[in-house]
Protein backbone atom coordinates (compact mmCIF):
# COMPACT_ATOMS: atom_id res chain seq x y z
CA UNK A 1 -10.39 5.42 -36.81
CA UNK A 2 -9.72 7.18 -33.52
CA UNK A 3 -9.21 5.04 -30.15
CA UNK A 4 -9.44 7.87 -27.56
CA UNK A 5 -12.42 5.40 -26.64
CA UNK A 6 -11.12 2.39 -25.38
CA UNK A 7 -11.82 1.34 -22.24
CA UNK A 8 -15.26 3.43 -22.28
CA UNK A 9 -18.35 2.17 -22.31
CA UNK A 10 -21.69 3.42 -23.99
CA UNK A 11 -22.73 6.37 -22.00
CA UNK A 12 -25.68 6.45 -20.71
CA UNK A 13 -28.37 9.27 -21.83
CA UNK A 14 -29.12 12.71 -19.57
CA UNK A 15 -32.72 12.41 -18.17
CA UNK A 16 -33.98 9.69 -20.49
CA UNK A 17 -36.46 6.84 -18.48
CA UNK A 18 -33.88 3.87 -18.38
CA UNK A 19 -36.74 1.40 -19.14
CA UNK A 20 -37.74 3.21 -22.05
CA UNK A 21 -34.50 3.23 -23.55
CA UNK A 22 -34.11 -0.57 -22.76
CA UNK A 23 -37.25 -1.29 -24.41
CA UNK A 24 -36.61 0.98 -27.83
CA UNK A 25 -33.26 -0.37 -27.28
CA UNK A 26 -34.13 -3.79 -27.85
CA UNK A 27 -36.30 -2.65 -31.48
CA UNK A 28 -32.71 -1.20 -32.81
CA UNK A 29 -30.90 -4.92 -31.86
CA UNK A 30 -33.48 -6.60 -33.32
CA UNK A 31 -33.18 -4.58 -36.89
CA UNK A 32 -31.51 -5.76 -39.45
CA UNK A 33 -30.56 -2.45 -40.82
CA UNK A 34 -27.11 -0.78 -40.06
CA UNK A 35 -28.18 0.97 -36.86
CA UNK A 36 -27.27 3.15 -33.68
CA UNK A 37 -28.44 5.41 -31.53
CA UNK A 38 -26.61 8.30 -30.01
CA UNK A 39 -27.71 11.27 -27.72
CA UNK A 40 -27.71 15.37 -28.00
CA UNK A 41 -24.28 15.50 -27.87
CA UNK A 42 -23.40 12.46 -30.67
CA UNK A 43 -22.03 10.02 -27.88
CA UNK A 44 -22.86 6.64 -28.80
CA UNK A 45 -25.76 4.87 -26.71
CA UNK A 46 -26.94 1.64 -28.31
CA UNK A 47 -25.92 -0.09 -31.14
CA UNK A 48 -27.28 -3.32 -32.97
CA UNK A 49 -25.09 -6.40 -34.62
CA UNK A 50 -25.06 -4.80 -38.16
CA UNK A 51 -23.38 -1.85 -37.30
CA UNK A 52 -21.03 -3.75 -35.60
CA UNK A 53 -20.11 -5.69 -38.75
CA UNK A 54 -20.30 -3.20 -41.07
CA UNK A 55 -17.34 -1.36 -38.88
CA UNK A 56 -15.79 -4.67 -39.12
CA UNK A 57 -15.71 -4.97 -35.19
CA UNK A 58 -16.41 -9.35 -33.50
CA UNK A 59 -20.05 -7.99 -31.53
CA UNK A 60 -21.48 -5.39 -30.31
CA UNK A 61 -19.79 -5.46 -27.00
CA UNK A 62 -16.53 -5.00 -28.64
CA UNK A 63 -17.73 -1.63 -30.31
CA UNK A 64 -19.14 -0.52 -26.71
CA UNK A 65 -15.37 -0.37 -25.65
CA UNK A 66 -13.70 1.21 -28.85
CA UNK A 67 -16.21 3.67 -29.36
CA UNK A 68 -17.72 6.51 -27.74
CA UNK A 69 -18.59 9.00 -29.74
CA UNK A 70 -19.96 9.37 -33.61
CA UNK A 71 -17.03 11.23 -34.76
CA UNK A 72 -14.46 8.78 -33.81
CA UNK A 73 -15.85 6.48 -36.90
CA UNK A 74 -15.60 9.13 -39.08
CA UNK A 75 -12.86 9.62 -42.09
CA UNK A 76 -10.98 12.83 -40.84
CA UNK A 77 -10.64 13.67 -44.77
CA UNK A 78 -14.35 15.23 -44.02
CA UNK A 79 -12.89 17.56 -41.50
CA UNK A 80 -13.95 21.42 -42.06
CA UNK A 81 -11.10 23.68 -41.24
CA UNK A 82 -13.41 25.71 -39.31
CA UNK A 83 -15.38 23.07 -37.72
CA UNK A 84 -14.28 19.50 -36.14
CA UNK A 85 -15.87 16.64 -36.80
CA UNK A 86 -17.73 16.69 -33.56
CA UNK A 87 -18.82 19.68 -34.13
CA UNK A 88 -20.15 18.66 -37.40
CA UNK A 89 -22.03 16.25 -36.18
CA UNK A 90 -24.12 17.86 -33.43
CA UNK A 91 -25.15 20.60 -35.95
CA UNK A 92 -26.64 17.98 -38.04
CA UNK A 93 -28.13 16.89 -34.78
CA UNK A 94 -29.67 20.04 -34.18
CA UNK A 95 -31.00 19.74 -37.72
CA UNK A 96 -32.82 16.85 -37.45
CA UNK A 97 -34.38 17.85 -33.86
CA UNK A 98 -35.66 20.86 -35.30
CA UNK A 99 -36.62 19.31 -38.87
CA UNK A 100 -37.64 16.02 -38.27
CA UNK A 101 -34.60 14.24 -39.58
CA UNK A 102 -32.11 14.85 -42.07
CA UNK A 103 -29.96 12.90 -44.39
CA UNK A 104 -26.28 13.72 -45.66
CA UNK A 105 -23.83 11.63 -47.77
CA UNK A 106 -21.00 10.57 -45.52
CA UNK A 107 -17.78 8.45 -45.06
CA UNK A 108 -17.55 6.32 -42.24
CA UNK A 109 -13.74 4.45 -41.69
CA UNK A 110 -13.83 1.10 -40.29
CA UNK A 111 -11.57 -1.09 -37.25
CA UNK A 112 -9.98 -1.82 -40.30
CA UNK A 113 -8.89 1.74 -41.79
CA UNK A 114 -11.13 1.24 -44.58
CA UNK A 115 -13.28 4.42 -45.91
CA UNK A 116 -17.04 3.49 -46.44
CA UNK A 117 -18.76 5.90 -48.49
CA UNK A 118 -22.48 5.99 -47.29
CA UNK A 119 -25.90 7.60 -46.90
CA UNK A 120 -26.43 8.69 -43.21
CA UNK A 121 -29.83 9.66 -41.79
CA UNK A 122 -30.45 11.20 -38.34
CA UNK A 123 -33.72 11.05 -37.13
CA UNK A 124 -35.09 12.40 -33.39
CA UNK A 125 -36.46 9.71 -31.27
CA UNK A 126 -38.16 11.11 -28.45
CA UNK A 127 -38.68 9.08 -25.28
CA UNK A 128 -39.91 9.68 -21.93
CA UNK A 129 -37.43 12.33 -20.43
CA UNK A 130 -35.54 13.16 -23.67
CA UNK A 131 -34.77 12.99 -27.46
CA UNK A 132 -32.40 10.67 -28.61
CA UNK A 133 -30.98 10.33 -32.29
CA UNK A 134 -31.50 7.38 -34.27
CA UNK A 135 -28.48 7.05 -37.29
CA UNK A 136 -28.97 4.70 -39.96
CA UNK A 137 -26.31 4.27 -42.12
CA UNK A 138 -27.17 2.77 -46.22
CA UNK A 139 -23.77 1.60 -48.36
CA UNK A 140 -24.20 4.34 -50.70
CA UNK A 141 -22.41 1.71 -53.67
CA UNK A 142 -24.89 -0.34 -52.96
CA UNK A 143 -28.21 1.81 -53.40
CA UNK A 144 -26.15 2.88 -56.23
CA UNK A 145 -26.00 0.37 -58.29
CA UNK A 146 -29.60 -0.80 -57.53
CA UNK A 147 -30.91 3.01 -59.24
CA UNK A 148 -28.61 2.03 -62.04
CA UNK A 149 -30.33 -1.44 -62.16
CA UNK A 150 -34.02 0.10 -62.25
CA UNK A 151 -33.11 3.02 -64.44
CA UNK A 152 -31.37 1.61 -67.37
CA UNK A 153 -33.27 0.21 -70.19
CA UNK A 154 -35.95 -0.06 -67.18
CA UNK A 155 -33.91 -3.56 -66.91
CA UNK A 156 -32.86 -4.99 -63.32
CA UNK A 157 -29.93 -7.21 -62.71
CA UNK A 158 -31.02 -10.56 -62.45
CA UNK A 159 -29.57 -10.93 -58.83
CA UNK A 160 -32.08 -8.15 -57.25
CA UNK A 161 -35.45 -10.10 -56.07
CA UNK A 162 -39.00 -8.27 -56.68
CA UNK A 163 -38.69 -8.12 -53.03
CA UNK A 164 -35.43 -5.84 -52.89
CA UNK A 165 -35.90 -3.92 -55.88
CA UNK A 166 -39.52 -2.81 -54.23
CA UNK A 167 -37.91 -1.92 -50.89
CA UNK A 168 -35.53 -0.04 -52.79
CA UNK A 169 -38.13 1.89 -54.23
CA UNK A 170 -39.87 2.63 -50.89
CA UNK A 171 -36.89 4.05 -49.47
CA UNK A 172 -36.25 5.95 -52.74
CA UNK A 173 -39.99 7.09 -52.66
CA UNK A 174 -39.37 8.72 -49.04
CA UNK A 175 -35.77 10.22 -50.20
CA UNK A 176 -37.29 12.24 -53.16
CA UNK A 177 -40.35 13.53 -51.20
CA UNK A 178 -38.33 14.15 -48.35
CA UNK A 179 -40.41 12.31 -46.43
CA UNK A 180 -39.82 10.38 -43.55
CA UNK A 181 -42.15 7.35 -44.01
CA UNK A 182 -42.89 5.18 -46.57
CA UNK A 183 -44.86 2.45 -47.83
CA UNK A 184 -46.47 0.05 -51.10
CA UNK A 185 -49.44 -2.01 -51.42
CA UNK A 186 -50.78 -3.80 -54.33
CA UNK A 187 -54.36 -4.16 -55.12
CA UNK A 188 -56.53 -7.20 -56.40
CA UNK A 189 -58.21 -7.45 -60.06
CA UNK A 190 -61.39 -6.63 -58.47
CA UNK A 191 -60.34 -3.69 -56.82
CA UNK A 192 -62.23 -4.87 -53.61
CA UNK A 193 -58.92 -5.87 -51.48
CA UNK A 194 -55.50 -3.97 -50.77
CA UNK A 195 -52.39 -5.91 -49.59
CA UNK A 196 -49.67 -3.68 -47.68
CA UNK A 197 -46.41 -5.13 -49.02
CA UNK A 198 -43.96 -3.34 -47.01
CA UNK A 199 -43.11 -0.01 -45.37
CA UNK A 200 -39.83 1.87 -45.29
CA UNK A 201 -37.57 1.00 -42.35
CA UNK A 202 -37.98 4.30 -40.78
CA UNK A 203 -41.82 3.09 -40.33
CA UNK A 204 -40.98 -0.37 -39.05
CA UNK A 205 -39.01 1.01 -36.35
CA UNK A 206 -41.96 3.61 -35.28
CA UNK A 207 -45.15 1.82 -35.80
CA UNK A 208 -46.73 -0.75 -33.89
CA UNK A 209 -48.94 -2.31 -36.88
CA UNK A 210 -46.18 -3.79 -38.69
CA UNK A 211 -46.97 -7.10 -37.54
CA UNK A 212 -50.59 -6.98 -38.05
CA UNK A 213 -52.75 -8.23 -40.96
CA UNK A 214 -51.40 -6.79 -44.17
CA UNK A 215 -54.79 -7.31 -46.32
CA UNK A 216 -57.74 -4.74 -45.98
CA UNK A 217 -61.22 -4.04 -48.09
CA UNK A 218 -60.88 -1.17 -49.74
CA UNK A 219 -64.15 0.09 -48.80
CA UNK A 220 -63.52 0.03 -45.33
CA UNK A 221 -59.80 1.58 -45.08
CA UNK A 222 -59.60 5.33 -44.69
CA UNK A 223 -57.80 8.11 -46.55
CA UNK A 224 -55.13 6.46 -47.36
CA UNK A 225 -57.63 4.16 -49.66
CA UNK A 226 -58.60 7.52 -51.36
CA UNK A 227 -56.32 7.15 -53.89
CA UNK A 228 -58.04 3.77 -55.44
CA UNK A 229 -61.54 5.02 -54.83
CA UNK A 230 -60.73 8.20 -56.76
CA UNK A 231 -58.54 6.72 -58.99
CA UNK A 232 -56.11 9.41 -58.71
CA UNK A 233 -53.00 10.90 -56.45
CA UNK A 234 -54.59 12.67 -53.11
CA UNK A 235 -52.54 15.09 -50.59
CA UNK A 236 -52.95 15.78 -47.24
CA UNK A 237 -51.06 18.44 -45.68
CA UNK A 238 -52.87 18.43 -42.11
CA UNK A 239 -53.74 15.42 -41.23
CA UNK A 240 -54.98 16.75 -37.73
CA UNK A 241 -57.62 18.79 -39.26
CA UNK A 242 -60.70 17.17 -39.39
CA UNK A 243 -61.35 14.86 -42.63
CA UNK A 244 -64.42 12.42 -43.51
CA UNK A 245 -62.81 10.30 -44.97
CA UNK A 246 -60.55 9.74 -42.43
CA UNK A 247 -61.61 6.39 -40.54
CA UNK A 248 -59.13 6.85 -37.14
CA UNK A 249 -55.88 5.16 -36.80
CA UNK A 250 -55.24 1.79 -34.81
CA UNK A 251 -53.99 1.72 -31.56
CA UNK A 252 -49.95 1.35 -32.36
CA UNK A 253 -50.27 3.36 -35.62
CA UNK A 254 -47.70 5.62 -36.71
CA UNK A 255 -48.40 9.24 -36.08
CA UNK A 256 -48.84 11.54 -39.32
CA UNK A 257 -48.69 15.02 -39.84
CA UNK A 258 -48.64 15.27 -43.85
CA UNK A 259 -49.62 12.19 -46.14
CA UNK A 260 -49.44 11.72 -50.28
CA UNK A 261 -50.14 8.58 -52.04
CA UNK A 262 -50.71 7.94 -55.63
CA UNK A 263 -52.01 4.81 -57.84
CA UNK A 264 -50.62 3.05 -60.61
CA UNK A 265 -52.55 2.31 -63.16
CA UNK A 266 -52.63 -0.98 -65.29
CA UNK A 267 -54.52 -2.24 -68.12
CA UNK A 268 -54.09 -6.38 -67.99
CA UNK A 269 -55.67 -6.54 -72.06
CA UNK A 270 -53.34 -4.24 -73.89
CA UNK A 271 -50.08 -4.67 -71.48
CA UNK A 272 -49.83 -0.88 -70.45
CA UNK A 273 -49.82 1.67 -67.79
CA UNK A 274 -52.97 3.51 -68.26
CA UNK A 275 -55.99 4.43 -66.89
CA UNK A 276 -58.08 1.30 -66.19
CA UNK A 277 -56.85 -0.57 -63.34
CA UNK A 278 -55.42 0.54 -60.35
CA UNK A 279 -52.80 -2.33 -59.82
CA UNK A 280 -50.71 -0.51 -56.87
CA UNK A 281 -50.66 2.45 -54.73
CA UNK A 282 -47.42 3.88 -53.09
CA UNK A 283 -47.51 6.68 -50.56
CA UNK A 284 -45.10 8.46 -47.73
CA UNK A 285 -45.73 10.92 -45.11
CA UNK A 286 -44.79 13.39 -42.66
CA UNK A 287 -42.71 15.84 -44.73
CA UNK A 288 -42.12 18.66 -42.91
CA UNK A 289 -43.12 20.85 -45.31
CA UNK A 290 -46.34 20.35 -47.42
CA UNK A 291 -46.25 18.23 -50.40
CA UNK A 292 -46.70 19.46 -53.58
CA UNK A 293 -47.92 18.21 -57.09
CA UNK A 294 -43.87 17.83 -58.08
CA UNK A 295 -43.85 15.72 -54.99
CA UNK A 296 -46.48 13.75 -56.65
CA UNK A 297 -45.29 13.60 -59.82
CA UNK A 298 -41.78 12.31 -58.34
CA UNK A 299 -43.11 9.85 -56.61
CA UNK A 300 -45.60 8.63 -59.44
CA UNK A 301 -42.75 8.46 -62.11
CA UNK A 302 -40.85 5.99 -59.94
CA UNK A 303 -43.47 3.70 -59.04
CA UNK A 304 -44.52 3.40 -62.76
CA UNK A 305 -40.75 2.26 -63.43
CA UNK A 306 -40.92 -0.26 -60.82
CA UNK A 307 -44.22 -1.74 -62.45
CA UNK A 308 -42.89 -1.70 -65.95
CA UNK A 309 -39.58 -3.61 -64.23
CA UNK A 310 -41.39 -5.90 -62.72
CA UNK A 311 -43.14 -6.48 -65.91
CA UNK A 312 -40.38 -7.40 -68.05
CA UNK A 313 -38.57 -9.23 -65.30
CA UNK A 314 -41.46 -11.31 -64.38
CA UNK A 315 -43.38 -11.24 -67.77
CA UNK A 316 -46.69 -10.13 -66.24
């Protein structure tokens, strides 16, 4: 791990507002995902106490002083002949200004010389003067061994709560759709009542609503309720244009530009998956390309495992 950094300090962003940064700042600290942000130019701005410990650094002050810029955590086995590290970096920068995001398996080496082989996902952030770059970094062992658990025998290892094996699935849902929001609600017997179980991370750290009440009447949410009321998997590839089914969005709300959600389907008399009762309904957004009925059928197929896992780990 290079120490060209030490005795820097985080530098601060070109032309960003200062209390806007403090403020979105303060949402990264308080995540409990492996975090930082970074500007244009991949020089490190904010950080929260997970990354920190997953570089095997005391706090967060102690990484302000060691390191300055992205590359310097880096393993230099990654290096392209023909372009550095840093270089590297800020064209997967300009990638996810430009796309919306983008993902790439990495390594990151730790205060420790250890290699970490991980999942790394850029996405812009843009605040009042500027766009910044928000990293989040996923043990890629880890997420991993959680597919394996899920995929064989449709069987989970007895350690992985319904809780993590569904936010595994969220954040799986938004990989394979290339999405970059996610989220899962289940529905009651009578159909009359949907409760939001959780969103991807990438959607707690943007929306506002996260905290609010996570139980709505189906009858009175908008499109994204179309999927129980039609009892099948509905696309919306400009969510601008004008829609009646659309209801508005609350004040704090995400914003979308694409949306796909689909149902799974339950029958609670004969034990299977099938058309009678709509016992969940997953759904991402804001590709940045339109989805597409493989998208659908991706995202479908993996939510059905989850259900039948759940079933057999929870005898339902």
């Amino acid at each position: 791990m290079g120490n060209s950094g030490i005795g820097q300090t985080f530098l601060p962003p070109e032309n960003v507002d200062l209390c806007t940064l403090k403020k979105y700042s303060k949402t990264i600290r308080d995540n409990s995902e492996i975090i930082c942000l970074i500007n244009q130019q991949g020089d490190l701005v904010e950080c929260n106490e997970s990354f920190a410990k997953y570089l095997k650094f005391e706090d967060v002050d102690t990484v302000k002083i060691a390191v300055y810029h992205f590359a310097n955590i880096c393993d230099d086995n990654q290096k392209n002949t023909e372009k550095p590290l840093m270089n590297q970096i800020r064209e997967k920068i300009g990638s996810a200004i430009s796309g919306g995001g983008c993902d790439f398996p990495w390594k990151i080496k730790n205060f420790k010389n250890e290699t970490l082989p991980c999942h790394v996902w850029f996405k812009p952030v843009r605040l009042k003067g500027g766009v910044m770059i928000q990293v989040i970094i996923r043990n890629r062992v880890t997420n991993t061994n959680k597919i394996k658990s899920i995929n064989t025998s449709l069987t989970t290892d007895e350690s992985l709560t319904s809780r993590e094996i569904a936010d595994w699935c969220i954040e799986e849902g938004v990989r394979i759709t290339d999405s970059t929001i996610g989220y899962l609600a289940f529905v009651s017997k009578d159909q009359s009542f949907i409760h939001l179980y959780g969103w991807s991370n990438s959607a707690m750290n943007e929306c506002g609503m996260i905290n609010r009440p996570v139980k709505y009447e189906t009858a009175k949410i908008g499109l994204w309720g179309e999927a129980i009321r039609q009892r099948k998997p509905v696309i919306t590839n400009d969510y601008k244009k004008k829609n009646k089914m659309k209801k508005g969005t609350p004040k704090g709300h995400v914003s979308l530009t694409r949306h796909m959600n689909v149902p799974v389907f339950y029958d609670p008399k004969k034990g299977n998956i099938k058309k009678n009762h709509v016992i969940l309904v997953a759904g991402v957004a804001n590709k940045a390309t339109n989805y597409t009925s493989g998208d659908v059928q991706n995202l479908k197929n993996l939510m059905n495992k989850m259900w039948i896992v759940f079933k057999k780990k929870y005898d339902i």
